[in-house]
Protein backbone atom coordinates (compact mmCIF):
# COMPACT_ATOMS: atom_id res chain seq x y z
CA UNK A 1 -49.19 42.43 -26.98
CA UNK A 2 -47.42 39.59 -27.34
CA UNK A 3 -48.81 36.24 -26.12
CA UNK A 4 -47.48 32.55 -25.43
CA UNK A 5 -47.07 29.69 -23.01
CA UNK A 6 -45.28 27.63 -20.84
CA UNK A 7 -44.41 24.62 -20.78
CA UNK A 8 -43.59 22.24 -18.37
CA UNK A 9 -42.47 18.63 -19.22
CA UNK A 10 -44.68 19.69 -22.59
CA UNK A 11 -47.79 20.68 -21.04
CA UNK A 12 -48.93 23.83 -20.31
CA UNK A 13 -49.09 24.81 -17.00
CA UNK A 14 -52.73 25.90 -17.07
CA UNK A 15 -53.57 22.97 -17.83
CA UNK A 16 -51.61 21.88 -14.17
CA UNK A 17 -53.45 21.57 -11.18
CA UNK A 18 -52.09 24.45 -9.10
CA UNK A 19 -51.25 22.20 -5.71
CA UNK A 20 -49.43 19.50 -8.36
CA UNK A 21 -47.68 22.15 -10.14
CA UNK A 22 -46.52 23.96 -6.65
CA UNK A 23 -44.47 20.71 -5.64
CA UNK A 24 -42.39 20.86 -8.53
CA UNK A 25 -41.29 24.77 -7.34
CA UNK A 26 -39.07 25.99 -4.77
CA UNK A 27 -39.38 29.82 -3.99
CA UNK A 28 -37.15 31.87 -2.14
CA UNK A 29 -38.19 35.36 -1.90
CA UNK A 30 -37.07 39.08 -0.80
CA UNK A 31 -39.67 38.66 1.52
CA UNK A 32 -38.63 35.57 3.19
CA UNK A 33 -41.32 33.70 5.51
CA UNK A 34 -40.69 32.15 8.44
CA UNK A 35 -42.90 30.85 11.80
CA UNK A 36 -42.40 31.43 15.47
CA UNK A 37 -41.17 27.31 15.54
CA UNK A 38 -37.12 25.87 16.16
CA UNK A 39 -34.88 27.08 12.73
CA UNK A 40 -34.94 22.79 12.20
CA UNK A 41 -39.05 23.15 11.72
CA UNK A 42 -38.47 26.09 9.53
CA UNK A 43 -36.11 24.21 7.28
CA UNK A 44 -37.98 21.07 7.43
CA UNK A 45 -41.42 22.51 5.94
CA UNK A 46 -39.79 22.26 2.33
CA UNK A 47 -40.19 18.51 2.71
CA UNK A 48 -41.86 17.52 5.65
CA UNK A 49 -41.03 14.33 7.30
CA UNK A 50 -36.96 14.28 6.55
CA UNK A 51 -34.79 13.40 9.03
CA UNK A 52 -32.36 15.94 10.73
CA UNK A 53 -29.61 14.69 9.08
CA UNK A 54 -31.22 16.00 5.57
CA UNK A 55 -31.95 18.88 7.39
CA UNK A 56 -28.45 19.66 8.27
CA UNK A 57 -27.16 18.79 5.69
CA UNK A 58 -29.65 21.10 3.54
CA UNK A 59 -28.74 23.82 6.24
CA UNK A 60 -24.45 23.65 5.20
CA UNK A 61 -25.03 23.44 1.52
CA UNK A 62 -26.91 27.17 2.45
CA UNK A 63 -24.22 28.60 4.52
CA UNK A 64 -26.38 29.08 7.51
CA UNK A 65 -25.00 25.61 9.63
CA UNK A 66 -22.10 28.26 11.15
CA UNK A 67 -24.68 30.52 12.64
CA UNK A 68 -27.24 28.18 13.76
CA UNK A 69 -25.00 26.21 15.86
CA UNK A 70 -24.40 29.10 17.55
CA UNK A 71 -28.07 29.80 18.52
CA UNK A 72 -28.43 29.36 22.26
CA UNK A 73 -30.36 26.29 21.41
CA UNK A 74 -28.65 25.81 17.98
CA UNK A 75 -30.91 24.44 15.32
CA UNK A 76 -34.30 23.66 18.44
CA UNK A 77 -34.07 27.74 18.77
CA UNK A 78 -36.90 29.31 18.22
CA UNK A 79 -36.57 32.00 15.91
CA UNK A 80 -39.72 34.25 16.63
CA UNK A 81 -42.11 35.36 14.51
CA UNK A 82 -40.92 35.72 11.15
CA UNK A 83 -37.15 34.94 12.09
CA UNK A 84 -37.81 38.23 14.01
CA UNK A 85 -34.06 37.26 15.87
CA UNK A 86 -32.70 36.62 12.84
CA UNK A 87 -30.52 39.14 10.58
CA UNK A 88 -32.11 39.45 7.18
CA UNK A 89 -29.40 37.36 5.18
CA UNK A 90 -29.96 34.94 7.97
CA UNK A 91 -33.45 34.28 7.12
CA UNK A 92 -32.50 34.37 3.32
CA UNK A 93 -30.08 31.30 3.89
CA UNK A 94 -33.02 29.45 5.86
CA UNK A 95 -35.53 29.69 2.99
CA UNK A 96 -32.57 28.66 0.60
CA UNK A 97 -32.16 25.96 3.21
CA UNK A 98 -35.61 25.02 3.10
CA UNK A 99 -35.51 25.31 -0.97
CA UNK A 100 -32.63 22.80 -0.82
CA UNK A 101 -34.22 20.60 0.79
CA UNK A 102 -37.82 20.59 -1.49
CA UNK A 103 -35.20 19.32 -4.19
CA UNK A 104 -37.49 21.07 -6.64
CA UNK A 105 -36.72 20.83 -10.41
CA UNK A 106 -37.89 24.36 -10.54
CA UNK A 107 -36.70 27.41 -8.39
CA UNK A 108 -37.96 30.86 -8.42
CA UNK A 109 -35.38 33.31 -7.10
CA UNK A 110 -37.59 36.83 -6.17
CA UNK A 111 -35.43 39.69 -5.58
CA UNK A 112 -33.22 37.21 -3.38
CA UNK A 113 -30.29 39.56 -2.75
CA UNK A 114 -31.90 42.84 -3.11
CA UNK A 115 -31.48 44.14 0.07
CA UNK A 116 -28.52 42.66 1.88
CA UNK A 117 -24.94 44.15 2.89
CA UNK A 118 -21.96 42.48 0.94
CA UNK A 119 -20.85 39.85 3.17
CA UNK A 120 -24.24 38.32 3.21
CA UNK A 121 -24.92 38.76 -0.56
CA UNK A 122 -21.78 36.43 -0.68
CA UNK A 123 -22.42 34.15 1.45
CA UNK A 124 -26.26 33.93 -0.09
CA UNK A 125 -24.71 33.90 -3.76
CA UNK A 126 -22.98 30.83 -2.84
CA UNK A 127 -26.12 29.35 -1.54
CA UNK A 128 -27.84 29.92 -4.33
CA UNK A 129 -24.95 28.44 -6.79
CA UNK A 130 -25.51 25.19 -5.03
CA UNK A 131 -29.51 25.53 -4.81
CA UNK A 132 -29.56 26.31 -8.85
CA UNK A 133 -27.47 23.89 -9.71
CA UNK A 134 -29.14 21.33 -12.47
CA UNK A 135 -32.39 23.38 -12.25
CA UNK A 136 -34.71 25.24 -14.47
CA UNK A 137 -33.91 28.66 -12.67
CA UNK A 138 -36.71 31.87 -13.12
CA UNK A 139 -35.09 35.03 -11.39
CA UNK A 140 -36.61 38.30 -11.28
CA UNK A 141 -33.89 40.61 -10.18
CA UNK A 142 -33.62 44.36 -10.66
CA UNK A 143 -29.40 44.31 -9.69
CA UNK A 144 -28.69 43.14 -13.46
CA UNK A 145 -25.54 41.78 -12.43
CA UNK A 146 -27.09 38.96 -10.66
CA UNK A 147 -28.77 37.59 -14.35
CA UNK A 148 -25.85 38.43 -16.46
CA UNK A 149 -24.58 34.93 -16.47
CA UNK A 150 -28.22 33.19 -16.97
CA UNK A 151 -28.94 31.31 -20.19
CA UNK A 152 -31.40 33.51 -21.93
CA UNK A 153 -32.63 37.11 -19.98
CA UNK A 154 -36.03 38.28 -20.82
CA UNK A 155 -36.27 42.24 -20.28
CA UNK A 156 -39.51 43.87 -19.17
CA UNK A 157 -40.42 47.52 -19.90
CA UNK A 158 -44.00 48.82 -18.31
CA UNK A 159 -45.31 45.02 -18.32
CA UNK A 160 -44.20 44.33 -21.96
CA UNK A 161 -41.26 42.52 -23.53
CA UNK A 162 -38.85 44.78 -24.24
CA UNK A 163 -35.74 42.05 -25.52
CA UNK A 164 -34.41 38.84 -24.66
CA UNK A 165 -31.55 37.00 -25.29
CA UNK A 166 -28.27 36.07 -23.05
CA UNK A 167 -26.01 39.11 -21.01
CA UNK A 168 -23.48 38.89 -23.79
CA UNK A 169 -25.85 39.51 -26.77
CA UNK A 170 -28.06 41.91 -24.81
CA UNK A 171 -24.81 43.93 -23.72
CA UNK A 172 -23.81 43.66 -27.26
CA UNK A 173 -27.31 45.03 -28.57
CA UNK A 174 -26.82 48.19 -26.47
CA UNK A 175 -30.07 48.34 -25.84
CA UNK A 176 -32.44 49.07 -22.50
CA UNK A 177 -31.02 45.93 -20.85
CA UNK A 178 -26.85 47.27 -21.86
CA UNK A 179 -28.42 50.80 -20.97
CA UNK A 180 -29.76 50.21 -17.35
CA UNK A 181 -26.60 47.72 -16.93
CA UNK A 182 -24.47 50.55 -17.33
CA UNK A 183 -26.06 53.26 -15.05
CA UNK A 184 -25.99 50.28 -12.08
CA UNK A 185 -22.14 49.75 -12.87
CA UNK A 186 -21.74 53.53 -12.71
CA UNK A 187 -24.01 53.86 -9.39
CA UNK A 188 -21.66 51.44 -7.66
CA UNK A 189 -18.42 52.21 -8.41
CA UNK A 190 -19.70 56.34 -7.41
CA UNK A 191 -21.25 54.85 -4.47
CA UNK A 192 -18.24 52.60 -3.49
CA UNK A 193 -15.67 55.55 -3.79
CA UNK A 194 -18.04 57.91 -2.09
CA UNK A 195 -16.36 59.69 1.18
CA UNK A 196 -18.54 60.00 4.39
């Protein structure tokens, strides 16, 4: 097994304390987490105390301004427990929202597109080109298209390091990563010409 560190600003994170290294990180998960409080409150808890204006502002740069304004109570709505009255790719742009606003050096993208129709995945890919944007970026994604672009890709097979290197070399390797790339591509072009 292969072993090593990280590093952050050249120390290694265990030797962090967990709450100090937290504020440097913004997360935005598959699983996105929201309270039973207004959409502004839900932003505003990735830096508390900001004025609305940040908060709106926070709230364009993640494509969900458009919708909330036309909550029946715009951004005071309360959005139920766990965005319950929210679509999925709703939520997602809130917790990109709320990343935004954090202004985190570090963002950890979970699975953050996995499970949304097309028009959302858009709309959340363009959120997330702003959010990443003069970041460290760590994104654990299973749709390999979504990392093919990213600086250096680190492939995992049963918990091990299988290769690494960037989407050009890895497709150029044709290995597991070029492999797993190509049944996807081949899944969604079946899936996209499929007749119901």
């Amino acid at each position: 097994m292969r072993e090593g560190e990280i590093l952050l600003g050249g120390r290694n994170i265990r030797e962090i304390d967990p709450e100090i290294l937290m504020r440097f990180m913004s997360f935005v998960f598959q699983d996105v987490a929201l309270f039973n409080d207004t959409v502004k409150n839900n932003i505003r808890i990735g830096r508390e105390g900001t004025g609305d204006d940040e908060v709106y502002a926070a709230a364009k740069t993640a494509r969900c301004d458009e919708f909330i304004r036309e909550l029946p109570e715009g951004y005071d709505t309360v959005i139920g427990e766990n965005g319950s009255t929210l679509s999925g790719g709703e939520r997602q742009r809130i917790s990109i929202a709320r990343a935004l606003l954090k202004n985190a050096p570090i963002v950890l993208l979970d699975e953050a597109t996995a499970s949304l129709d097309p028009e959302n995945e858009a709309l959340i890919q363009e959120a997330i080109s702003a959010l990443v944007k003069n970041r460290t970026v760590i994104v654990i994604a299973h749709r390999l298209r979504t990392v093919l672009g990213a600086d250096k890709i680190a492939v995992l097979d049963k918990g091990r390091l299988a290769e690494e290197g960037s989407g050009e070399e890895l497709l150029a390797r044709d290995g597991l990563f070029a492999r797993l790339y190509r049944i996807q591509r081949e899944s969604r072009g079946w899936t996209a010409g499929r007749k119901y």
